[in-house]
Protein backbone atom coordinates (compact mmCIF):
# COMPACT_ATOMS: atom_id res chain seq x y z
CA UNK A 1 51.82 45.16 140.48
CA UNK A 2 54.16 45.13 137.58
CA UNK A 3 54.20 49.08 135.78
CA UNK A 4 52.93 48.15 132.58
CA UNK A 5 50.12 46.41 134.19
CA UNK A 6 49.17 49.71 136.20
CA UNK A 7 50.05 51.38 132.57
CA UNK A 8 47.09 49.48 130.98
CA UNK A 9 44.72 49.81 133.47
CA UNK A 10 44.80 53.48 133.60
CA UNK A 11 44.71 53.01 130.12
CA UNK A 12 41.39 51.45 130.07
CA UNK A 13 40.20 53.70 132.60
CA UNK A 14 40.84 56.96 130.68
CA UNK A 15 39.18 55.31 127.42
CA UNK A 16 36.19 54.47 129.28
CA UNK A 17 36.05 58.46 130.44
CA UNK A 18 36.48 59.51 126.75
CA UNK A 19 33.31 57.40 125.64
CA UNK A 20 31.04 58.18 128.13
CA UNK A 21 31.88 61.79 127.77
CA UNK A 22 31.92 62.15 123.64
CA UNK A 23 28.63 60.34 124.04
CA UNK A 24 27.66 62.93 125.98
CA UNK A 25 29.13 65.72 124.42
CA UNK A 26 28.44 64.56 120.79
CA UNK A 27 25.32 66.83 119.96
CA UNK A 28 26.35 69.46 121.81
CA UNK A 29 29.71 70.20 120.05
CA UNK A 30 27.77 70.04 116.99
CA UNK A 31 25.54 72.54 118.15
CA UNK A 32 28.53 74.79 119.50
CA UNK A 33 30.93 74.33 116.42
CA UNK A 34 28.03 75.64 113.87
CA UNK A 35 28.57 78.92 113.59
CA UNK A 36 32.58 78.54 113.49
CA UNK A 37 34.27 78.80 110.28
CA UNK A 38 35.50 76.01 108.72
CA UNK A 39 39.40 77.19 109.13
CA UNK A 40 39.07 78.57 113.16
CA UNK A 41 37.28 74.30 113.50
CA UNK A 42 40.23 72.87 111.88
CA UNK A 43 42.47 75.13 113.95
CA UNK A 44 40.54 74.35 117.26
CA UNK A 45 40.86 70.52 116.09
CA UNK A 46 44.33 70.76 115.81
CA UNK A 47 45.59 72.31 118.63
CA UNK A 48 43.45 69.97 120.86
CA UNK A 49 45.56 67.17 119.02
CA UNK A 50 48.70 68.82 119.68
CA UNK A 51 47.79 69.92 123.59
CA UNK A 52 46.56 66.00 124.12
CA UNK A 53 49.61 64.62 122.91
CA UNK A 54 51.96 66.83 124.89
CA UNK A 55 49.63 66.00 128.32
CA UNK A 56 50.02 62.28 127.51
CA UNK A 57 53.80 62.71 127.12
CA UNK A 58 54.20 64.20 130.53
CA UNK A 59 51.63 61.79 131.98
CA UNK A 60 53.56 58.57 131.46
CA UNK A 61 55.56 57.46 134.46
CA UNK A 62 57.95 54.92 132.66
């Protein structure tokens, strides 16, 4: 099997994980992020951007 081809199935795969679990977690984050200031959510928000981004950096084989 060609790379790419692997490339895009993982792909897939991990997208399928995120939905099923934001589905999941939807309500509860609410719940969780209510008594956080607005600045420490946007914070929070942000550094989960920047810490996904580096993981899919390293993650990618070619």
């Amino acid at each position: 099997m060609d790379p790419i081809e692997h490339h895009r199935r993982r792909m897939r795969h991990h997208l399928r994980q995120a939905d099923r679990y934001r589905s999941l977690a939807f309500e509860h984050r609410h719940d969780r992020m209510r008594h956080h200031t607005f600045r420490e959510r946007e914070h929070f928000h942000r550094m989960r951007a920047h810490h996904h981004r580096t993981q899919m950096h390293s993650m990618r084989r070619f």
